[in-house]
C-alpha atoms as a PDB file:
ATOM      1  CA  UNK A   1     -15.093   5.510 -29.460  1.00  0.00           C
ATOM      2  CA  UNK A   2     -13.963   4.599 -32.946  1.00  0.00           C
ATOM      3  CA  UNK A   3     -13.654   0.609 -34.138  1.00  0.00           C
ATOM      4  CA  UNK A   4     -10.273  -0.703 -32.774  1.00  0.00           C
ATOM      5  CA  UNK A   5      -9.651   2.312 -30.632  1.00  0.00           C
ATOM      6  CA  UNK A   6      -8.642   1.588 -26.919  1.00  0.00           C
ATOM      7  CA  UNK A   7      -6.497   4.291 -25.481  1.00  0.00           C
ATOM      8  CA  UNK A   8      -6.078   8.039 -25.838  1.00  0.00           C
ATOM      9  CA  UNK A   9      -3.248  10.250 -25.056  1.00  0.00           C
ATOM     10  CA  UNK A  10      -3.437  13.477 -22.826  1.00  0.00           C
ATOM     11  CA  UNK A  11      -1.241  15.691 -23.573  1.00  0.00           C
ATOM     12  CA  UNK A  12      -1.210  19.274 -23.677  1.00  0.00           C
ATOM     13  CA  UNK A  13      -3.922  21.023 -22.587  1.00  0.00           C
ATOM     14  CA  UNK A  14      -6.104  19.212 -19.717  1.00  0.00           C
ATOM     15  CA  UNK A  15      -2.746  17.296 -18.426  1.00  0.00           C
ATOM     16  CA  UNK A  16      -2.366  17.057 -15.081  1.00  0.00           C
ATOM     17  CA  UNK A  17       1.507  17.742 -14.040  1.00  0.00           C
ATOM     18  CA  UNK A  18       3.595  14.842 -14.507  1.00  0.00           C
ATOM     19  CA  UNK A  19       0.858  13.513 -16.780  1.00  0.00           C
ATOM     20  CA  UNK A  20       2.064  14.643 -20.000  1.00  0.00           C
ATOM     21  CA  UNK A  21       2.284  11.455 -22.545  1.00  0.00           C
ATOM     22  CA  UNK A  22       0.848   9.202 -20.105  1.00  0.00           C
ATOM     23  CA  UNK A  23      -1.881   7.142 -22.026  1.00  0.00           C
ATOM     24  CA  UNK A  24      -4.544   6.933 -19.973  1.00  0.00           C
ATOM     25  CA  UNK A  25      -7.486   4.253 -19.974  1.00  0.00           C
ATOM     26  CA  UNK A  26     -10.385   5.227 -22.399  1.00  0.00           C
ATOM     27  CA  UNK A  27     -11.610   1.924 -22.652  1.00  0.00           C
ATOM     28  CA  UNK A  28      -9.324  -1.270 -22.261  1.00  0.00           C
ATOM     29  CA  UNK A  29     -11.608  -4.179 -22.167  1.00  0.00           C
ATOM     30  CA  UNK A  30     -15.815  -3.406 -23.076  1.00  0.00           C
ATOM     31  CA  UNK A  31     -16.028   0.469 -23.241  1.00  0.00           C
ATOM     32  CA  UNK A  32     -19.157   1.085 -20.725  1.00  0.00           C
ATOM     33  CA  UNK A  33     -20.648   4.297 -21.037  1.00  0.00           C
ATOM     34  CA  UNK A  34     -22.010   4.985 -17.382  1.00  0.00           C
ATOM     35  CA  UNK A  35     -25.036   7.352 -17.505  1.00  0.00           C
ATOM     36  CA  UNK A  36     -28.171   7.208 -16.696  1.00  0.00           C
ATOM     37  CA  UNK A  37     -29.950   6.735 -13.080  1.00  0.00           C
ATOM     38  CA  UNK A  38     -29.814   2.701 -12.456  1.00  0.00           C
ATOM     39  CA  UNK A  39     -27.219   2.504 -15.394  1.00  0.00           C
ATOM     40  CA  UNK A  40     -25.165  -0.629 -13.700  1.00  0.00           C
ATOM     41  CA  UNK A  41     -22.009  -1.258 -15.419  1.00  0.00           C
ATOM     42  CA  UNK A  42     -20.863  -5.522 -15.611  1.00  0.00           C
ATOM     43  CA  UNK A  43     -20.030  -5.145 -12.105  1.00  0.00           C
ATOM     44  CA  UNK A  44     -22.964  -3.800 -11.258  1.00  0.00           C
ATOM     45  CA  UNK A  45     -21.615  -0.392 -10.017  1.00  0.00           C
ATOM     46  CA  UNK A  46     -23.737   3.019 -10.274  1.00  0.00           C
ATOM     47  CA  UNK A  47     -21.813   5.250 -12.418  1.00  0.00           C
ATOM     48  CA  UNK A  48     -24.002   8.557 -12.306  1.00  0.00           C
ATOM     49  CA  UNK A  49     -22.954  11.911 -10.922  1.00  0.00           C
ATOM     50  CA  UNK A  50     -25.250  15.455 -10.948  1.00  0.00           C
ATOM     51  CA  UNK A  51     -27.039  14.090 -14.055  1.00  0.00           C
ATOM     52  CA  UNK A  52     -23.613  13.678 -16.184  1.00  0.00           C
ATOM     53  CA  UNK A  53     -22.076  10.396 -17.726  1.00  0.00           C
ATOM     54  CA  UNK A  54     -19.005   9.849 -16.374  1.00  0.00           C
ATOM     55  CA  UNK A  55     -16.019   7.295 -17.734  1.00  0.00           C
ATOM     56  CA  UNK A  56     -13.311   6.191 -15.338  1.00  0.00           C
ATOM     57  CA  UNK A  57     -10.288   5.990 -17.793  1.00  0.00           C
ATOM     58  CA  UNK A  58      -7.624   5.199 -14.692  1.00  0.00           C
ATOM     59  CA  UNK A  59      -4.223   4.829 -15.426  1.00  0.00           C
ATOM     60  CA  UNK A  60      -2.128   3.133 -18.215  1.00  0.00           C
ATOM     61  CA  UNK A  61       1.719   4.019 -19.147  1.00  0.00           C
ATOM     62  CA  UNK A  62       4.691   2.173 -19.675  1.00  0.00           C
ATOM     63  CA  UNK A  63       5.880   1.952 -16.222  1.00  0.00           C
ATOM     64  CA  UNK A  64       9.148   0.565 -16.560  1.00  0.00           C
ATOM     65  CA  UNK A  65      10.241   3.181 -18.688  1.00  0.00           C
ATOM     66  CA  UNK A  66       7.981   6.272 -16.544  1.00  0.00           C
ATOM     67  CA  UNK A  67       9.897   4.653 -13.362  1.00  0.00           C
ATOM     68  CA  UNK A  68      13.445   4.859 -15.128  1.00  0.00           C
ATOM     69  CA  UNK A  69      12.647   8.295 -16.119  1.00  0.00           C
ATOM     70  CA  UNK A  70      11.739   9.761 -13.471  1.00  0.00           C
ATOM     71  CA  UNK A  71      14.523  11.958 -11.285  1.00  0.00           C
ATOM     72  CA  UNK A  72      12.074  12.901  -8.535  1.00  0.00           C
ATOM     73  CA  UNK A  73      12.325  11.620  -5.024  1.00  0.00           C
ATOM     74  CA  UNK A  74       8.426  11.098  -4.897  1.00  0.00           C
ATOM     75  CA  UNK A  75       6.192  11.952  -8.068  1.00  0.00           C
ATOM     76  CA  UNK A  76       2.288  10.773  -6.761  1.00  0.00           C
ATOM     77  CA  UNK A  77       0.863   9.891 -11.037  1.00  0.00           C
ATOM     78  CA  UNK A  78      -2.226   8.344  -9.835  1.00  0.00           C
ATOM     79  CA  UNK A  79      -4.377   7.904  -6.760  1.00  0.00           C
ATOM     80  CA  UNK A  80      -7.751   6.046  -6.906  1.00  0.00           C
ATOM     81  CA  UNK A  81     -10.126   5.872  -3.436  1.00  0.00           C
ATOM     82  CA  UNK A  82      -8.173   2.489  -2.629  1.00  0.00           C
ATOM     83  CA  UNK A  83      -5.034   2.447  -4.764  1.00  0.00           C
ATOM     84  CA  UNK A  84      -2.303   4.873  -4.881  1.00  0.00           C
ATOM     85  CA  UNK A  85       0.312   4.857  -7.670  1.00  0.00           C
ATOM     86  CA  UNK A  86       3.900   7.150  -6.508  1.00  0.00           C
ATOM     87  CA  UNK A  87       7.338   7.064  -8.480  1.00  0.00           C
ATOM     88  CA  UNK A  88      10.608   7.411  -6.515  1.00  0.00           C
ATOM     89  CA  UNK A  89      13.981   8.068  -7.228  1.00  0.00           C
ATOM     90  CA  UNK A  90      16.517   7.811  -4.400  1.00  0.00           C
ATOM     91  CA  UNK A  91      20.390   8.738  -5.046  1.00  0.00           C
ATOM     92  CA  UNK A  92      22.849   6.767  -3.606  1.00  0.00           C
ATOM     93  CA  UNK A  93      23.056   6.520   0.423  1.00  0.00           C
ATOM     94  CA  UNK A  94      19.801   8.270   0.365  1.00  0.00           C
ATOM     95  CA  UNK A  95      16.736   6.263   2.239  1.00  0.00           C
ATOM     96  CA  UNK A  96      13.172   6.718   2.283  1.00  0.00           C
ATOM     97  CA  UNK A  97      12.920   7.009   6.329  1.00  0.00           C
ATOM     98  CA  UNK A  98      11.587   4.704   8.619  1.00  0.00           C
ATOM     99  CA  UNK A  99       8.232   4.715   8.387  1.00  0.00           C
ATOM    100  CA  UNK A 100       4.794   2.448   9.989  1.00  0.00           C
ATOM    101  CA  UNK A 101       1.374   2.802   8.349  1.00  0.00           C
ATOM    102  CA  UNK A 102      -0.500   1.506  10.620  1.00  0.00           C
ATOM    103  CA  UNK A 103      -3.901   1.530   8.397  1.00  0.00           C
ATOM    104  CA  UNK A 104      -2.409   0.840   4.568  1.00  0.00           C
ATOM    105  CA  UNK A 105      -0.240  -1.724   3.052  1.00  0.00           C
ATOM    106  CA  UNK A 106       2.344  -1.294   0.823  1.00  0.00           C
ATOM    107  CA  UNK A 107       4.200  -2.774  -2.400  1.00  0.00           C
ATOM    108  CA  UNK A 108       7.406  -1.967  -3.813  1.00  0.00           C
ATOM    109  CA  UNK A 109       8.747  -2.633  -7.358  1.00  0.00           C
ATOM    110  CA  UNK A 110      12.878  -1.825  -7.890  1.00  0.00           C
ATOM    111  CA  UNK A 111      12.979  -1.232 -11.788  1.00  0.00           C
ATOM    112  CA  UNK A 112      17.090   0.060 -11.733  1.00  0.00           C
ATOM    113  CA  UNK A 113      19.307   0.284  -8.625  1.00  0.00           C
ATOM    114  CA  UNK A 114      20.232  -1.856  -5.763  1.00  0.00           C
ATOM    115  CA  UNK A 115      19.209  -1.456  -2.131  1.00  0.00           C
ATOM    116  CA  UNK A 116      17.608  -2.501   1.057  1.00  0.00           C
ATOM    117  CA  UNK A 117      14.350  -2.814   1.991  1.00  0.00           C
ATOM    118  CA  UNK A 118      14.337  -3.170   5.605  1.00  0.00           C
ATOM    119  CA  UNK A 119      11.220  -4.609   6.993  1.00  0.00           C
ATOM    120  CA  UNK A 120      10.751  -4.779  10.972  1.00  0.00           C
ATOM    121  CA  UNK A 121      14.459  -4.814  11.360  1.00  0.00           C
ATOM    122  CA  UNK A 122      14.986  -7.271   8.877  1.00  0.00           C
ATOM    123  CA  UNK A 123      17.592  -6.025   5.505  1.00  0.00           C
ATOM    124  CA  UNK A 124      16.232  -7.681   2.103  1.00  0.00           C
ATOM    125  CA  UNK A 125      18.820  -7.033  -0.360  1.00  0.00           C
ATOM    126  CA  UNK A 126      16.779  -5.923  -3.620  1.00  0.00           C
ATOM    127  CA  UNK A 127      17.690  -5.092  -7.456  1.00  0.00           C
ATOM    128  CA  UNK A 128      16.264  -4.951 -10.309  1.00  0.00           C
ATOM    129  CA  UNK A 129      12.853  -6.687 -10.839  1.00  0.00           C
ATOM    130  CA  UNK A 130      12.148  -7.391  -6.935  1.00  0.00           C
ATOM    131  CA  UNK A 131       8.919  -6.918  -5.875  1.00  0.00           C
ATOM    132  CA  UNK A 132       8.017  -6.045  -1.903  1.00  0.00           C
ATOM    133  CA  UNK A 133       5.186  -5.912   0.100  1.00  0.00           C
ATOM    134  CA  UNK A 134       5.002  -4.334   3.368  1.00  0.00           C
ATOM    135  CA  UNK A 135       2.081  -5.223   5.651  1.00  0.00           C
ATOM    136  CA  UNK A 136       0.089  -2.576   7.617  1.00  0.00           C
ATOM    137  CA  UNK A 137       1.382  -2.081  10.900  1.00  0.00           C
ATOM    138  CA  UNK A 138       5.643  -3.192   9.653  1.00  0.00           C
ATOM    139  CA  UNK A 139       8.209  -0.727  10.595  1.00  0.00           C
ATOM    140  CA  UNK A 140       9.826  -0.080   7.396  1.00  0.00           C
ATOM    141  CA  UNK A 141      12.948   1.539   4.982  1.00  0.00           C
ATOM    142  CA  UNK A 142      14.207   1.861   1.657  1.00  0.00           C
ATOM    143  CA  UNK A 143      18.014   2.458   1.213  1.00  0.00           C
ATOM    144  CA  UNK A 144      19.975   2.993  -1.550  1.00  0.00           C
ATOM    145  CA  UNK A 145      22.910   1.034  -1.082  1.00  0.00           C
ATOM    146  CA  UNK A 146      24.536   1.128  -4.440  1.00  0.00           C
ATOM    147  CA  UNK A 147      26.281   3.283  -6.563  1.00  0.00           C
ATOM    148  CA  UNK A 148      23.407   4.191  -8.781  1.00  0.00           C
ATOM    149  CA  UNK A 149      20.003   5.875  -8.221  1.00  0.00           C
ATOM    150  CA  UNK A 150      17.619   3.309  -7.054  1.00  0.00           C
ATOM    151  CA  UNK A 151      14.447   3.749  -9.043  1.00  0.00           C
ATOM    152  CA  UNK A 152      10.844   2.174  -7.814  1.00  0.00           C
ATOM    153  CA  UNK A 153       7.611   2.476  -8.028  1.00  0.00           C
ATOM    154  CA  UNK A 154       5.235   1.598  -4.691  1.00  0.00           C
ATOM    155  CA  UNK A 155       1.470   1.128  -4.598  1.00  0.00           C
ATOM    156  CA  UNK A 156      -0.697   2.526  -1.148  1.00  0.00           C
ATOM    157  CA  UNK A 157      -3.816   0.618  -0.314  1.00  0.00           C
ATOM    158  CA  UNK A 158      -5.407   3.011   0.848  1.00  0.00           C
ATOM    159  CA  UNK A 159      -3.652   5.970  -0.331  1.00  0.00           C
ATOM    160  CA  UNK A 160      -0.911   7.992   1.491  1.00  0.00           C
ATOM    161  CA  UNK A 161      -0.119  11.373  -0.540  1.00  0.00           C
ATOM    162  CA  UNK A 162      -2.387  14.001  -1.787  1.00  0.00           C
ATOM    163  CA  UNK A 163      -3.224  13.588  -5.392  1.00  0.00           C
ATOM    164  CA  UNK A 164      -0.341  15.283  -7.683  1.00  0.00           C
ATOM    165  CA  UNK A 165       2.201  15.627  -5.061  1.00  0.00           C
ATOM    166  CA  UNK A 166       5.528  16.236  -6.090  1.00  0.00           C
ATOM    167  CA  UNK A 167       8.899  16.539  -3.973  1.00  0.00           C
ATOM    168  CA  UNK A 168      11.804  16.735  -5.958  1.00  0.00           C
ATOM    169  CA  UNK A 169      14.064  15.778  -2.987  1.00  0.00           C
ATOM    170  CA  UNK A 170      13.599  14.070   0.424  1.00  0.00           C
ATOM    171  CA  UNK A 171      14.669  17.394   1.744  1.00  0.00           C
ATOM    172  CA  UNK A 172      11.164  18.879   0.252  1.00  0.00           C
ATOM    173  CA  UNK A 173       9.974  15.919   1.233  1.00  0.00           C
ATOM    174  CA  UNK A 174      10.428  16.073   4.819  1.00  0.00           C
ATOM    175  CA  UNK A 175       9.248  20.154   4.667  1.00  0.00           C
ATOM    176  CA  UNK A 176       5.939  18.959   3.282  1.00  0.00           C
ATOM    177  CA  UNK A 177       5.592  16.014   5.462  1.00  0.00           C
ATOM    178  CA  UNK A 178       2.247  17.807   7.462  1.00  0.00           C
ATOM    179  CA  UNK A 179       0.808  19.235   4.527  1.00  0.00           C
ATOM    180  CA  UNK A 180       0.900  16.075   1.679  1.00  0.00           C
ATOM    181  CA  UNK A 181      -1.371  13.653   3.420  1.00  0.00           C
ATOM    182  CA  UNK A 182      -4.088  11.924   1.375  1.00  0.00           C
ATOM    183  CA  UNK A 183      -7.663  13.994   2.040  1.00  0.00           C
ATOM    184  CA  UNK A 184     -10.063  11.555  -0.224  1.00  0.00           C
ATOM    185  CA  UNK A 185      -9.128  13.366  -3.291  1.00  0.00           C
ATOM    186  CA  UNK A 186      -8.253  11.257  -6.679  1.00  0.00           C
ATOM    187  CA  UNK A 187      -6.842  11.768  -9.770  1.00  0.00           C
ATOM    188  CA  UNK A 188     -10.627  11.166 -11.204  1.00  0.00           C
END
């Protein structure tokens, strides 16, 4: 990596869908080049895979504006083995569905809209800028009470979605519901 470079863009060729123009983590802090058998990076992880070096570049975009953007009812961009990264886009009236993960937590941030979060029968008003968290095991919603989409972004810990799932509407949604569960696959 070249003096004073940090990030690289993917674009084109080698993009994953949705990925297009999403900078994506080369190197943010101290690049560590992982290779090597016993090559321990600062945190004294392994990095070494069939003989090849391999560099975790994760995920960085401007989420504010990827969030506002997107017109998608659920658009997965990253998933990690413990982290999982989803845009959504609900029109008004529409809701997520009640939901309970019994094994995963979850966070919500509303970036444009106003709605409900509903959160073991409780309704938490939420606009622009709130942040959520719902706790493993809570019986949950997201409506869309106003009279604009209501555009978020949620984090999974562990993951919920396969990696790269897209549903353009909760109608899709709902079709795929069986066949878009998280297997252990990530976006790297």
């Amino acid at each position: 990596m070249a003096a004073g470079e940090r990030f690289h863009r993917r674009t084109g060729a080698g993009a994953r869908p949705g990925q297009a123009g999403a900078a994506l983590m080369s190197g943010c802090h101290d690049p560590i080049k992982r290779s090597g058998a016993g090559t321990e990076s600062r945190d004294g992880a392994l990095w070494r895979l069939s003989g090849r070096e391999i560099e975790m570049k994760g995920y960085v975009d401007d989420i504010e504006r990827a969030t506002i953007e997107n017109e998608d009812f659920r658009r997965v961009l990253y998933t990690g083995k413990n982290l999982q990264l989803v845009l959504m886009t609900l029109p008004p009236g529409e809701e997520i569905g009640e939901e309970v993960h019994e094994d995963r937590d979850q966070f919500f941030r509303i970036e444009q809209g106003r709605g409900e979060v509903r959160i073991d029968g409780k309704a938490n008003p939420v606009e622009d800028d709130f942040a959520v968290i719902v706790p493993a095991g809570a019986r949950h919603n997201v409506v869309n009470t106003g009279e604009e989409p209501l555009r978020l972004y949620t984090l999974y810990g562990p993951p919920e979605h396969k990696d790269g799932v897209v549903h353009k509407d909760k109608a899709q949604a709902e079709r795929d519901h069986d066949n878009d569960e998280w297997t252990g696959e990530t976006t790297e």
